[in-house]
Every structure is written in C-alpha cells, then in structure tokens.
Protein backbone atom coordinates (compact mmCIF):
# COMPACT_ATOMS: atom_id res chain seq x y z
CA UNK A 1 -44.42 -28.37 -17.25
CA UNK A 2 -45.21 -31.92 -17.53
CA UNK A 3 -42.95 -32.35 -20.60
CA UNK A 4 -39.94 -30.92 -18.38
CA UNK A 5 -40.29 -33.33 -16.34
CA UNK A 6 -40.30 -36.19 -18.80
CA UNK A 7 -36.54 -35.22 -19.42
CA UNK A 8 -35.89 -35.22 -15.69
CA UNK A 9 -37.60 -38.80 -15.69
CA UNK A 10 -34.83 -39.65 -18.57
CA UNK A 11 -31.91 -38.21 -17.04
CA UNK A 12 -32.44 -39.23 -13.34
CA UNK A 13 -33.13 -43.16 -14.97
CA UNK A 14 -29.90 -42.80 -16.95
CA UNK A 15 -27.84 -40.90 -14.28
CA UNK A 16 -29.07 -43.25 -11.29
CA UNK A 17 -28.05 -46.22 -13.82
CA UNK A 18 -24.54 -45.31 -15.39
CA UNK A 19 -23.68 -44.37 -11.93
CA UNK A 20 -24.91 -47.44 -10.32
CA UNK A 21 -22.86 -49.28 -12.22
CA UNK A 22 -20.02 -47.17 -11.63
CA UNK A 23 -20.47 -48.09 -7.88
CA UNK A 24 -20.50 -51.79 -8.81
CA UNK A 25 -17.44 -52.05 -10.01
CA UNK A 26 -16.20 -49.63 -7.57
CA UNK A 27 -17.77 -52.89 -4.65
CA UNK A 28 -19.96 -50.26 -3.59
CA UNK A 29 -24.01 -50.54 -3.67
CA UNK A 30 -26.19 -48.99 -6.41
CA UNK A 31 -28.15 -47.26 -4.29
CA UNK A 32 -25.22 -44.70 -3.16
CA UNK A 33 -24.89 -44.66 -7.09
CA UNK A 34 -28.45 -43.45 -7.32
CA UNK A 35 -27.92 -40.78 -4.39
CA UNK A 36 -24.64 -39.72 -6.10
CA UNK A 37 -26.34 -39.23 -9.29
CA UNK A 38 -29.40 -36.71 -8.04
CA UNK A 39 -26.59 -34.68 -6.12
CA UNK A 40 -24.78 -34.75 -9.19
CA UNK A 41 -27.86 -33.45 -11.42
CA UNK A 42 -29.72 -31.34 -8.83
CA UNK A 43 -28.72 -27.99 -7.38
CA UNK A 44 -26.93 -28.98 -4.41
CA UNK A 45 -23.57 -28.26 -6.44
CA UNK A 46 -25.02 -26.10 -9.46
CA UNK A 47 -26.16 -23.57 -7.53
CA UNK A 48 -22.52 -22.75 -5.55
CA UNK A 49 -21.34 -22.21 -9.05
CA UNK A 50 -24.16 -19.81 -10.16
CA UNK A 51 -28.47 -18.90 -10.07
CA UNK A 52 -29.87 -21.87 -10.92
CA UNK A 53 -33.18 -19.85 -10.58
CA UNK A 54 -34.22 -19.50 -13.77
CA UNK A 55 -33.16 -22.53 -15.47
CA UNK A 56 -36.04 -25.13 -15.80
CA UNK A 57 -34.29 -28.02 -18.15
CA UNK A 58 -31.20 -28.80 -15.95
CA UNK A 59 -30.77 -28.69 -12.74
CA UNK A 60 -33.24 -30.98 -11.71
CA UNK A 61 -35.06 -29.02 -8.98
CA UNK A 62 -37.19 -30.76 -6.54
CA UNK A 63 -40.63 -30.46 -7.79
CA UNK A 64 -44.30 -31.54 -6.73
CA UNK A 65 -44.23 -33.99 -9.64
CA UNK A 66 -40.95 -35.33 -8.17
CA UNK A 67 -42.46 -35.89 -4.51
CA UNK A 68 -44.97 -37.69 -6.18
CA UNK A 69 -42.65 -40.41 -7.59
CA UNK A 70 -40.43 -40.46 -4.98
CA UNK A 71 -43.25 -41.09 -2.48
CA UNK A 72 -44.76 -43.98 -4.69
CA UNK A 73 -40.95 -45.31 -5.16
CA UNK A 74 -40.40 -45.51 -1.38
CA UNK A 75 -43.82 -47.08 -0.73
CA UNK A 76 -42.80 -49.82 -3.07
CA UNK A 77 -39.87 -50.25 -1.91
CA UNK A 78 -41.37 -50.64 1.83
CA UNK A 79 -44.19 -53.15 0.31
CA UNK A 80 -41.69 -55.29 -1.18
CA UNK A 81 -39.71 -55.52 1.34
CA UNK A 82 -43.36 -56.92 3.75
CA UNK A 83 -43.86 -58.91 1.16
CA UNK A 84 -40.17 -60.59 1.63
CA UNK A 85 -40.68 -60.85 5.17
CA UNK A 86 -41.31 -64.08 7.01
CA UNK A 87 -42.87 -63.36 9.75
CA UNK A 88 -42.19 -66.25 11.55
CA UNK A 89 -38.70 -64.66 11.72
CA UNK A 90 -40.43 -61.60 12.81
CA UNK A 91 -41.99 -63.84 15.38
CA UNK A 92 -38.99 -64.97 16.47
CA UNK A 93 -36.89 -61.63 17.08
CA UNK A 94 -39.55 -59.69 18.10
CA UNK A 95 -38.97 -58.88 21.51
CA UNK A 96 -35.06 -57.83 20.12
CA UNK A 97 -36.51 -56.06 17.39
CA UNK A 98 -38.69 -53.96 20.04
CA UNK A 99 -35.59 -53.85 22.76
CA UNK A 100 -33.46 -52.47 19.52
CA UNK A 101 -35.95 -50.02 18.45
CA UNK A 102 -36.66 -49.21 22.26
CA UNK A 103 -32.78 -48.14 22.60
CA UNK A 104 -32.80 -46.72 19.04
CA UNK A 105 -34.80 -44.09 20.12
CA UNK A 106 -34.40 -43.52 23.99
CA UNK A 107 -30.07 -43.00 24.12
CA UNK A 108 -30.78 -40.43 20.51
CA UNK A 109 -33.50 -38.79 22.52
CA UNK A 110 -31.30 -38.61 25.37
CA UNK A 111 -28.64 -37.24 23.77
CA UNK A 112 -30.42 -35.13 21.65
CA UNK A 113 -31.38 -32.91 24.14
CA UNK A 114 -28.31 -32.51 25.79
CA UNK A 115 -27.09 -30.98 22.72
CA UNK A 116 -29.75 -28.78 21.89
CA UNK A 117 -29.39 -27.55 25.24
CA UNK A 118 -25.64 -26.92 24.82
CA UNK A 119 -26.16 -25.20 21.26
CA UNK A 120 -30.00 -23.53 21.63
CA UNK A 121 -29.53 -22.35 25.38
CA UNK A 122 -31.87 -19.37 24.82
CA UNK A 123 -34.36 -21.05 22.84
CA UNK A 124 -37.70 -19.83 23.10
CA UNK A 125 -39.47 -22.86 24.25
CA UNK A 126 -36.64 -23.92 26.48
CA UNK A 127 -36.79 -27.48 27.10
CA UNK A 128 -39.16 -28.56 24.69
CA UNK A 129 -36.91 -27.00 21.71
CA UNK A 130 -33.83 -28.73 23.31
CA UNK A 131 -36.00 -32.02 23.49
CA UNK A 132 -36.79 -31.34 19.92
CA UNK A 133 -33.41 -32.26 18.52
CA UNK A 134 -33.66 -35.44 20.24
CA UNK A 135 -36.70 -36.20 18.81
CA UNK A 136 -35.29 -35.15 15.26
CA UNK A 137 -32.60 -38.20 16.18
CA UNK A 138 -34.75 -40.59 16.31
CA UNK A 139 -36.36 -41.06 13.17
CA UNK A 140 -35.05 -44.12 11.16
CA UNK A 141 -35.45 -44.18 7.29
CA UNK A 142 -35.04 -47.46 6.43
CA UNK A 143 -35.92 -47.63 3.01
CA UNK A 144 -32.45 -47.03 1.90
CA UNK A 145 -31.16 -49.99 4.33
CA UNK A 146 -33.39 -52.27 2.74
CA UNK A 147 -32.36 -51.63 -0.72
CA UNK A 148 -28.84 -52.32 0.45
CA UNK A 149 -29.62 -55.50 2.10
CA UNK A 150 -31.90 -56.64 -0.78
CA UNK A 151 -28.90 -55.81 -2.73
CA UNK A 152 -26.25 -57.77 -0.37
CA UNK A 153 -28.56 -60.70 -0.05
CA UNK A 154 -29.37 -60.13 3.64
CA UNK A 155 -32.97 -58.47 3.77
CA UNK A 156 -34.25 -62.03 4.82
CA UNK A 157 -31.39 -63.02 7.61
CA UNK A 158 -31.94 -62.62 10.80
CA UNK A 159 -29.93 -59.06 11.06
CA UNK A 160 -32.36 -58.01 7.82
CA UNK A 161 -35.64 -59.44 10.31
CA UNK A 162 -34.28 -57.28 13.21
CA UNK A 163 -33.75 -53.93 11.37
CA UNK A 164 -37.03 -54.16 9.27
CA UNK A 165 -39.22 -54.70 12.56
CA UNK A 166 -37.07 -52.44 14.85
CA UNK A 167 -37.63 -49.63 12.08
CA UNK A 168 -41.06 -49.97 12.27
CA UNK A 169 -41.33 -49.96 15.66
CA UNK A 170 -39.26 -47.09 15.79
CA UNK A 171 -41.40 -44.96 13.85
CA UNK A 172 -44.35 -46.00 15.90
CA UNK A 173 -42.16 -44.91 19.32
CA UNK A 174 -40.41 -41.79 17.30
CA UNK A 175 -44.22 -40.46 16.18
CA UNK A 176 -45.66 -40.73 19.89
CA UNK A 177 -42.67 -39.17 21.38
CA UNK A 178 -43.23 -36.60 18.47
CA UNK A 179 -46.56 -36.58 19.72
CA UNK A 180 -46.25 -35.81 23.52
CA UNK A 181 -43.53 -32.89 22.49
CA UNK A 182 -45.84 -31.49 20.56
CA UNK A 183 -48.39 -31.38 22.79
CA UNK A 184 -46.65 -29.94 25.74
CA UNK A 185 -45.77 -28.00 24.42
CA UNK A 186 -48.15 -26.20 23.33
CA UNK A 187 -47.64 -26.01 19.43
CA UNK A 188 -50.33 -26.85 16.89
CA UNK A 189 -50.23 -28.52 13.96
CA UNK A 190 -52.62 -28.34 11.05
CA UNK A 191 -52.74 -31.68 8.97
CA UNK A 192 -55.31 -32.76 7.28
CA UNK A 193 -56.23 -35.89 9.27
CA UNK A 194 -58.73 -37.75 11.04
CA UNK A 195 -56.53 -37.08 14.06
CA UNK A 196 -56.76 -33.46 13.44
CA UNK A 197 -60.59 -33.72 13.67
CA UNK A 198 -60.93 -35.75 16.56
CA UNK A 199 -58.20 -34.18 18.63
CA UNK A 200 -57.35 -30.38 17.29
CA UNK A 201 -55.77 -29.38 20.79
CA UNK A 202 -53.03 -32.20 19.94
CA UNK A 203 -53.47 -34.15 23.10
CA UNK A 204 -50.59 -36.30 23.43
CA UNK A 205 -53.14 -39.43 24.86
CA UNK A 206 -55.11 -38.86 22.24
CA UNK A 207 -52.99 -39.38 20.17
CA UNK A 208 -50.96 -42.09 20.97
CA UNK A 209 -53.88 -43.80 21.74
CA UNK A 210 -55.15 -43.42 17.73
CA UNK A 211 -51.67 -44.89 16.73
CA UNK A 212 -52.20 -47.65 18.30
CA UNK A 213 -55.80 -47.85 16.98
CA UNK A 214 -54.03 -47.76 13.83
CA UNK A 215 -52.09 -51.59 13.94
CA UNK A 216 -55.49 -52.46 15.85
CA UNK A 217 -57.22 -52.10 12.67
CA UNK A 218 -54.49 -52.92 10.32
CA UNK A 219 -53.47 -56.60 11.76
CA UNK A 220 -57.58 -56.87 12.20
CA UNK A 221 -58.16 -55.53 8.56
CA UNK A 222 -55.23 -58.00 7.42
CA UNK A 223 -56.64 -61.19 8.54
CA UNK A 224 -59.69 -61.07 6.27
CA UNK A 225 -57.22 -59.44 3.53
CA UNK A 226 -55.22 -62.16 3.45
CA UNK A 227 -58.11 -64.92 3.56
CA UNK A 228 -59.78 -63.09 0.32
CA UNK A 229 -56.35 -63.16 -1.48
CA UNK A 230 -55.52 -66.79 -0.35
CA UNK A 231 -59.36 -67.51 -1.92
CA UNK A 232 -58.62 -65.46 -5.12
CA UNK A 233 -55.30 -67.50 -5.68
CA UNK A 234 -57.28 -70.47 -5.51
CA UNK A 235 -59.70 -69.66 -7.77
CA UNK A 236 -57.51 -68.10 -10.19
CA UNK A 237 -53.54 -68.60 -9.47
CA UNK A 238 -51.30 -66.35 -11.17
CA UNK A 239 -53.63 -64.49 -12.86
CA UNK A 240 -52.94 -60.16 -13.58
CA UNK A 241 -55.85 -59.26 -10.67
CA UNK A 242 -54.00 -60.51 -7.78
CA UNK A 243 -50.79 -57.82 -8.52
CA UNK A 244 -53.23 -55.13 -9.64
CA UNK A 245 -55.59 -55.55 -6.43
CA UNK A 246 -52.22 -56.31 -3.88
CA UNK A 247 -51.19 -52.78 -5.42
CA UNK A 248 -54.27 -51.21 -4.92
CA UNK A 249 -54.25 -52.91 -1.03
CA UNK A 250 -50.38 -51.32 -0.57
CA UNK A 251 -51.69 -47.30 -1.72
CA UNK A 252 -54.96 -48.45 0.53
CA UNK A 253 -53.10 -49.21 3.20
CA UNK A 254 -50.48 -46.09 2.94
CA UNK A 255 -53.68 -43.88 2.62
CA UNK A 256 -55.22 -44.75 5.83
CA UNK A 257 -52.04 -44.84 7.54
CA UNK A 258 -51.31 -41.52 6.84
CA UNK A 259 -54.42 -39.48 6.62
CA UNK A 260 -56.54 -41.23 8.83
CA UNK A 261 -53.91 -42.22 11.98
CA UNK A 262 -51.66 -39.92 11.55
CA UNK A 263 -48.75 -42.59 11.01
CA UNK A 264 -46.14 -42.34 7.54
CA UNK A 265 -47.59 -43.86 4.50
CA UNK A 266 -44.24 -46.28 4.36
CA UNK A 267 -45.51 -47.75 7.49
CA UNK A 268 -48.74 -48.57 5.94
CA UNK A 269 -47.32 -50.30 2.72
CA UNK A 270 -45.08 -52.47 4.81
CA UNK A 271 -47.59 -53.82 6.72
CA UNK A 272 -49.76 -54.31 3.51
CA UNK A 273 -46.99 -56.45 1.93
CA UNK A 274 -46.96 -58.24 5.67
CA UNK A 275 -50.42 -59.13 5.13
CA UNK A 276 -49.65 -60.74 1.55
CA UNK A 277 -46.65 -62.36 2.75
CA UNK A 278 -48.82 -64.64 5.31
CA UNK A 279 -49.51 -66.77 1.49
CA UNK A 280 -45.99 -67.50 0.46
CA UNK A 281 -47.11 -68.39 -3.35
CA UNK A 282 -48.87 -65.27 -4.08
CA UNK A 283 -46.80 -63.14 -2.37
CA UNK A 284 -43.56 -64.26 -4.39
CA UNK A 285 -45.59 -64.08 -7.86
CA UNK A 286 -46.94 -60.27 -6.95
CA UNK A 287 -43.22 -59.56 -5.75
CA UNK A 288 -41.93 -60.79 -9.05
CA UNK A 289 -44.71 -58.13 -10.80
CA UNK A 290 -44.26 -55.36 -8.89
CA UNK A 291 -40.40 -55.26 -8.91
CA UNK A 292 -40.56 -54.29 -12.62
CA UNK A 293 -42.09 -50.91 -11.95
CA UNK A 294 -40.45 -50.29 -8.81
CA UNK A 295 -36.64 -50.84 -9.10
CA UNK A 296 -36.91 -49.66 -13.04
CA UNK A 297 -38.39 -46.72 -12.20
CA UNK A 298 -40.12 -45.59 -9.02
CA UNK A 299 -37.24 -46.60 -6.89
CA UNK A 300 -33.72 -44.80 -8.56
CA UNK A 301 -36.24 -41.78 -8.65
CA UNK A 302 -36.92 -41.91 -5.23
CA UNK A 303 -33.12 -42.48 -4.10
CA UNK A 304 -32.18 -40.00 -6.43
CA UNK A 305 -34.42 -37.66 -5.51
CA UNK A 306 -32.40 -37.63 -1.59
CA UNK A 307 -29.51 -36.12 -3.76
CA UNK A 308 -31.87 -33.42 -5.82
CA UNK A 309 -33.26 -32.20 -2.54
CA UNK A 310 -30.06 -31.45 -0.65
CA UNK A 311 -29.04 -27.38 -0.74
CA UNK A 312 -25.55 -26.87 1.04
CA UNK A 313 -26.89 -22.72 1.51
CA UNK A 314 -27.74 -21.45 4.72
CA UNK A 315 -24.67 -23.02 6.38
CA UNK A 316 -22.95 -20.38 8.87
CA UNK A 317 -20.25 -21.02 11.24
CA UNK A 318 -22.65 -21.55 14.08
CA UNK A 319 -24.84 -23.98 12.56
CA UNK A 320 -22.18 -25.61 10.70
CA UNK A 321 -20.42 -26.91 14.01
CA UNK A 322 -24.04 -27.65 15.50
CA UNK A 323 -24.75 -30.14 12.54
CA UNK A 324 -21.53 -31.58 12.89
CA UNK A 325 -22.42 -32.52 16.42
CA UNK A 326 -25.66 -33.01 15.50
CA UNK A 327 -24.57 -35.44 12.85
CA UNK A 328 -22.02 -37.49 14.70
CA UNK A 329 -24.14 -37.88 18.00
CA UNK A 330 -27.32 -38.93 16.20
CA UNK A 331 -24.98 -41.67 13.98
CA UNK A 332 -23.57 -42.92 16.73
CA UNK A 333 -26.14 -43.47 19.33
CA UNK A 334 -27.97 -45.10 16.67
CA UNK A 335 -24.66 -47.57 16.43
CA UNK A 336 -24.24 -47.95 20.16
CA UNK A 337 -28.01 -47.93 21.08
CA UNK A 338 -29.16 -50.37 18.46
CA UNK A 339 -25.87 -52.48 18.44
CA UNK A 340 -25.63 -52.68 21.99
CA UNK A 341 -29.04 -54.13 22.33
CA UNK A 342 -28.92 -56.54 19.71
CA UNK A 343 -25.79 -57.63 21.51
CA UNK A 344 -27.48 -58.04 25.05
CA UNK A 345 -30.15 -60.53 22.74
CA UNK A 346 -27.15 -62.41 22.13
CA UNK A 347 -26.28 -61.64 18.30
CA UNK A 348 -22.63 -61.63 17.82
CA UNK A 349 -20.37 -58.68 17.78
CA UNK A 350 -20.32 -57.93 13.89
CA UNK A 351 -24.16 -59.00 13.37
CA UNK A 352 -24.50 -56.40 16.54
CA UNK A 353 -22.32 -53.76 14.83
CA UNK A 354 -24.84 -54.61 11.07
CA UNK A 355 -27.45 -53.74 13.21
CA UNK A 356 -26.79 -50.73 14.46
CA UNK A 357 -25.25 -49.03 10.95
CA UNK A 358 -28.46 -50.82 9.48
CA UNK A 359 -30.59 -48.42 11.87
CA UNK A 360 -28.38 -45.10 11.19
CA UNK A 361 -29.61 -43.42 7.81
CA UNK A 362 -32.39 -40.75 8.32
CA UNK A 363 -34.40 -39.48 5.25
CA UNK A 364 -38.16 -37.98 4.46
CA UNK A 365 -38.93 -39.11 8.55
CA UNK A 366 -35.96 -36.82 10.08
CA UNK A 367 -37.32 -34.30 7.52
CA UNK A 368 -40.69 -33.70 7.80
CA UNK A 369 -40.55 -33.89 11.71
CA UNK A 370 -38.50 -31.11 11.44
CA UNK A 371 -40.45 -29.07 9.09
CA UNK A 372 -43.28 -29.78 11.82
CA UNK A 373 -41.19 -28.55 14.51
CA UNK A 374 -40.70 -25.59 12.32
CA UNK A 375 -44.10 -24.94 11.85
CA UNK A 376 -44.89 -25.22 15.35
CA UNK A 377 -42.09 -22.61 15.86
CA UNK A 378 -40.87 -24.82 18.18
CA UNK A 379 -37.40 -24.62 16.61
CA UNK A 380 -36.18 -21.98 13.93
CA UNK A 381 -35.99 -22.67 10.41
CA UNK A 382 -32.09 -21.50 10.17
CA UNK A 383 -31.25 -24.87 11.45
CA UNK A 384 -33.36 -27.06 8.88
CA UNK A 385 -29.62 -27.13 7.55
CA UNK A 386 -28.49 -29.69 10.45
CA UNK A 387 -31.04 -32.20 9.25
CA UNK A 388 -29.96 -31.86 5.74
CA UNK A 389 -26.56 -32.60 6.88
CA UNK A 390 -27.54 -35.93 8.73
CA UNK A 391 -29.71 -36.97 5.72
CA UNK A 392 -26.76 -36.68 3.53
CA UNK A 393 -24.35 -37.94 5.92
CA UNK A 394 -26.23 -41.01 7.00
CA UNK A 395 -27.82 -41.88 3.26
CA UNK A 396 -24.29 -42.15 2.34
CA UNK A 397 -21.87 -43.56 4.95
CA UNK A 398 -25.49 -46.67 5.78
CA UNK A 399 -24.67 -48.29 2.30
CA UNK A 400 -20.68 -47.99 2.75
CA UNK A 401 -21.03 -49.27 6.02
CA UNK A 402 -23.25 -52.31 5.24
CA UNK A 403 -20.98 -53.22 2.19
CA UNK A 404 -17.71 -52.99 4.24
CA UNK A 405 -19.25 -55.23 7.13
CA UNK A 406 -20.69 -57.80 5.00
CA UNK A 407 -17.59 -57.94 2.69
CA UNK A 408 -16.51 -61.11 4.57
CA UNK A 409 -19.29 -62.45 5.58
CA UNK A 410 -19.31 -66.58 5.33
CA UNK A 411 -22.27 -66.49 3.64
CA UNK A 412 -22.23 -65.57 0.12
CA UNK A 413 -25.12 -62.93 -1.10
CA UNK A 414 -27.73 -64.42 -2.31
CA UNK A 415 -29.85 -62.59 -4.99
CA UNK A 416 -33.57 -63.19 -4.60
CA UNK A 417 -36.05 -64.96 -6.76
CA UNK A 418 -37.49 -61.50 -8.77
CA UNK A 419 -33.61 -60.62 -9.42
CA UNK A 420 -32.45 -64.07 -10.70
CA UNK A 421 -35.64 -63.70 -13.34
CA UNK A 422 -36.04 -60.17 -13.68
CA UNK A 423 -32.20 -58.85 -13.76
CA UNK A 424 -33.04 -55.89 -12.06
CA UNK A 425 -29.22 -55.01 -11.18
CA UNK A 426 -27.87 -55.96 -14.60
C-alpha cells in the first residue's frame, strides 16, 4: 500500500536523521548513522526475535517502492558527485586511477578464486564457480565512499579524484570480467537489454565490445550536451530549466547505460554530471538545486535502505566461516591492491592507505552480480549470505575507516558550496 509506505518514508527520514546526528557527535559520519538506522528499523534484527511476516507497518521490509527510491537516491548521489568533479584532476591521475582500478580488481579476482576453490571444491561448474567468487570481489560501490568524502571535505582532493575514476573504471573491468565468466561458461542470462537482443548466446566479445560502445557514445553524446547547456546558460543563466533538463540528462543517461549497454545506471549518472561539470557555473548552480532533493530525501533512503535489506538467516556453520574468509580476503585485497598501486604512482603512505579503504565497501554491484551468478546456477543460492556479510561489513568499517585516517589530516575539511548555503548536515 502506497500509504504504508508514506510512514516508512517518515520513519526512515527521522531514523536516518536522529541517528546521524548521534554519529556526529559520536566523530563518526552520518552516513553509518543512516545504515545504522535501516538495520535498526528493518528485519535484520526483528525477525531473530519473532515472524515479522505478517506485520506491514513496522518492520520496514524491503519493498519495490523502496528499490525505487533507493535507486534514484544513489543515482543522485553518483551525479553529484560528476558534477563536483574536475576533470582536469581526472586528467591528471588518470593513468593511477586506471593502474588502481586495474589492481582493484585483478589481486580480488585472484584471490577470489583461490578461495572458492578451497570452500566450493565440488562445485558443479568447477572453475568457473570458483572464479565466480572472485568476480563477486571485485565490484566497488562507491556511492557510500563518496558521501563520506563529501562529508570529510575530500571528494575533490586528489585521493577523492583517484577513487571516483578508479571506481568507475572498476565497474567497467568488474562487468567485462563478469562478462567473459559468464560466457564460458556457458550460463545465460535473460535481461531485458539491447545486449540481450544483439548477442542472446552471451558472447563475451560481444559484449565487451558493446561496453565500450557505451563511453564511445557517452563522451561523443556529451560534447554536444555540454555545448547546448553552455548555450542555454547564456541565454538564460540561472534560470529553473537548466536543473530540470540536467535532471532529465542524469535519468537519460542512467537509462541508456543500463538497458541499452548493459552497464549500472550509477555509471551513467556519473558521467552525466561529468558532462555538466565541463561548465563550472552551471554545474555549481544545478548542484546547489539538486542537493535539496537528494541528501533530504533520496539519499538517507537509499543508505538506509543497505540496513533494511540485510537478513542475518540462512547462516550455517559452513557458510558462516566461508563469509568470514570471504569477507576479510575481499577487504583486504581491495586495501593492498588499490593502496599498493596508488603507492607505486607515488602518493604517500596514508593518502595510499585512503585509497585503498576508499575502494573497499561493496553494495547493490556485489549484489546483483551475485543474484546473476545465481540465476545462471553458476553458484548456489545458500551462499547469497557471504555477500550480505561483505555488504554489511564493508558499508560499515569504509566510513570508520575514512574518518579515522583523515582525523589528522593537515588540511581541515572543507564543506562545499551547496552545504555552506543549503545546511544539508545541520
């Protein structure tokens, strides 16, 4: 019922806030407050206690409606965070950002499957199962990261740069790797893209080859995006049409990315708030606009909504000490993968360190490869309960992480422009 869910609206926006607070003053960031709170109001802990089945009102259950804001919380969260970006920055650390993402996903993958092979040594597809829970390591959900370094003051340093375009890049690497696994072997997939017209069989070229198509089109798309906007702010500067149309460009973008290549929707957004960044004066003013509905309401939803959807059931002895594995490996090669890269390019041992806890939190990504890899029976459903485990594990311990090695940083934070006027985080 719709009207349900207008009370989950009000409690997640009061529970997300009280508790964000409460992590303030704790020195913590909000956006484990906002995490905290949906575990707090969803089922994860209700349901230990007793059947939460039949109760509608309270606990918040996760929900199509609840997807649905989540999803367009996290996509404005990823726009906002291209439109903050400068890429000449970019510019600058891009072949680190690639080397980082490169090592993100190679030593995970690596060590992925040596685990899978030590915990799923009968696995039906053999190899390709054990090479699953590599691939399962290597998605990157940044979206929580970038809250916490919007928060800190450091999405726009040079550790902030790296993370943001090593995420992306990541994705891009983690998909065709998803990709080529899928393809060999021999699972099929059923989504309802252009990809899935063009190349039912799943060939891995094929579709690698489309991804790419995909930034083809978008960087090609962008330039003549960003000249009509640039015209529109001359003609009319600061006027409501150029936030309404950039928001229409961002669910554009996401749309294509998704349904038509075959890459996440979050990918899309970011590069649509990339393309607005490229004029500095409209891209602050549309920041400024859209930051009202995102971090008052779109974004604690979609945090919180991490919490709702954990479920601690299903957890046996066996898979139990299999995510804990799981969960420690896949944290740590991110650390020493990432980190040690950014360290060959020369950044210095803590920015290293920021780097690679900046690339360690896994979310909707680690998620809905696995539900693929489920669906492709490549890997059983009894262990969907080691991913849950990372995404908890990882949502939390990336914002403690962050906050404990920027606590003495030189640099104070530095709130940006929409916070100062907006008082988002009041």
């Amino acid at each position: 019922m719709i009207t349900d869910f207008l009370f989950h609206i009000a409690l997640i926006l009061f529970s997300t806030k009280m508790i964000g607070i409460l992590m303030r003053k704790l020195g913590l960031p909000q956006v484990l407050g906002f995490i905290v709170a949906g575990i707090l109001i969803g089922p994860a802990l209700w349901s230990l206690m007793f059947d939460t089945s039949d109760l509608t009102l309270f606990p918040i259950k996760e929900s199509e409606y609840l997807n649905v804001f989540a999803e367009v919380g996290v996509i404005f969260v990823m726009f906002t965070a291209g439109l903050e970006t400068n890429l000449k920055d970019v510019k600058s650390t891009g072949a680190a950002a690639f080397a980082v993402a490169a090592c993100g996903v190679v030593l995970p993958l690596a060590a992925g499957t040596g685990i899978g092979a030590l915990f799923l040594p009968n696995a039906e597809h053999g190899v390709f199962s054990w090479l699953f829970i590599g691939v399962i390591m290597t998605a990157t959900s940044v979206g929580i990261t970038v809250e916490v370094l919007r928060e800190l003051g450091k999405l726009q340093t040079k550790v902030g740069t790296v993370i943001l375009s090593a995420a992306i890049i990541d994705d891009v690497l983690g998909i065709m790797v998803l990709a080529v696994v899928l393809s060999l072997s021999g699972a099929k997939t059923a989504e309802n893209t252009v990809l899935g017209l063009i190349n039912p069989d799943g060939n891995a070229v094929i579709s690698i080859l489309w991804i790419l198509l995909f930034f083809v089109f978008a960087i090609s798309a962008g330039i003549c995006f960003s000249k009509l906007f640039k015209y529109i702010e001359k003609k009319t500067p600061h006027t409501r049409r150029i936030p309404i149309l950039s928001i229409a460009l961002c669910f554009l973008y996401a749309f294509i990315a998704e349904k038509v290549f075959g890459v996440a929707d979050i990918t899309g957004a970011y590069i649509a708030g990339l393309v607005l960044s490229t004029n500095h004066a409209s891209a602050q003013y549309v920041d400024r606009k859209v930051s009202i509905n995102s971090y008052t309401v779109f974004a604690p939803i979609f945090f919180a909504s991490i919490g709702i959807k954990m479920s601690f059931g299903g957890f046996t002895a066996e898979t139990l000490l299999f995510a804990a594995v799981f969960t420690l490996v896949a944290i740590l090669t991110k650390i020493a993968g990432c980190g040690g890269m950014a360290k060959t390019f020369g950044f210095k041992w803590k920015d290293s360190l920021r780097t690679g806890v900046g690339m360690i939190a896994r979310g909707e990504v680690a998620l809905i490869v696995m539900e693929k890899g489920i669906a492709g029976g490549i890997i059983d459903d009894k262990y969907r309960a080691i991913v849950v485990l990372l995404v908890l594990v990882s949502s939390l311990l990336a914002p403690v992480l962050l906050k404990a090695l920027y606590r003495h940083d030189d640099t104070p934070p530095l709130p940006t422009k929409t916070e100062l006027e907006e008082g988002h985080f009041d």
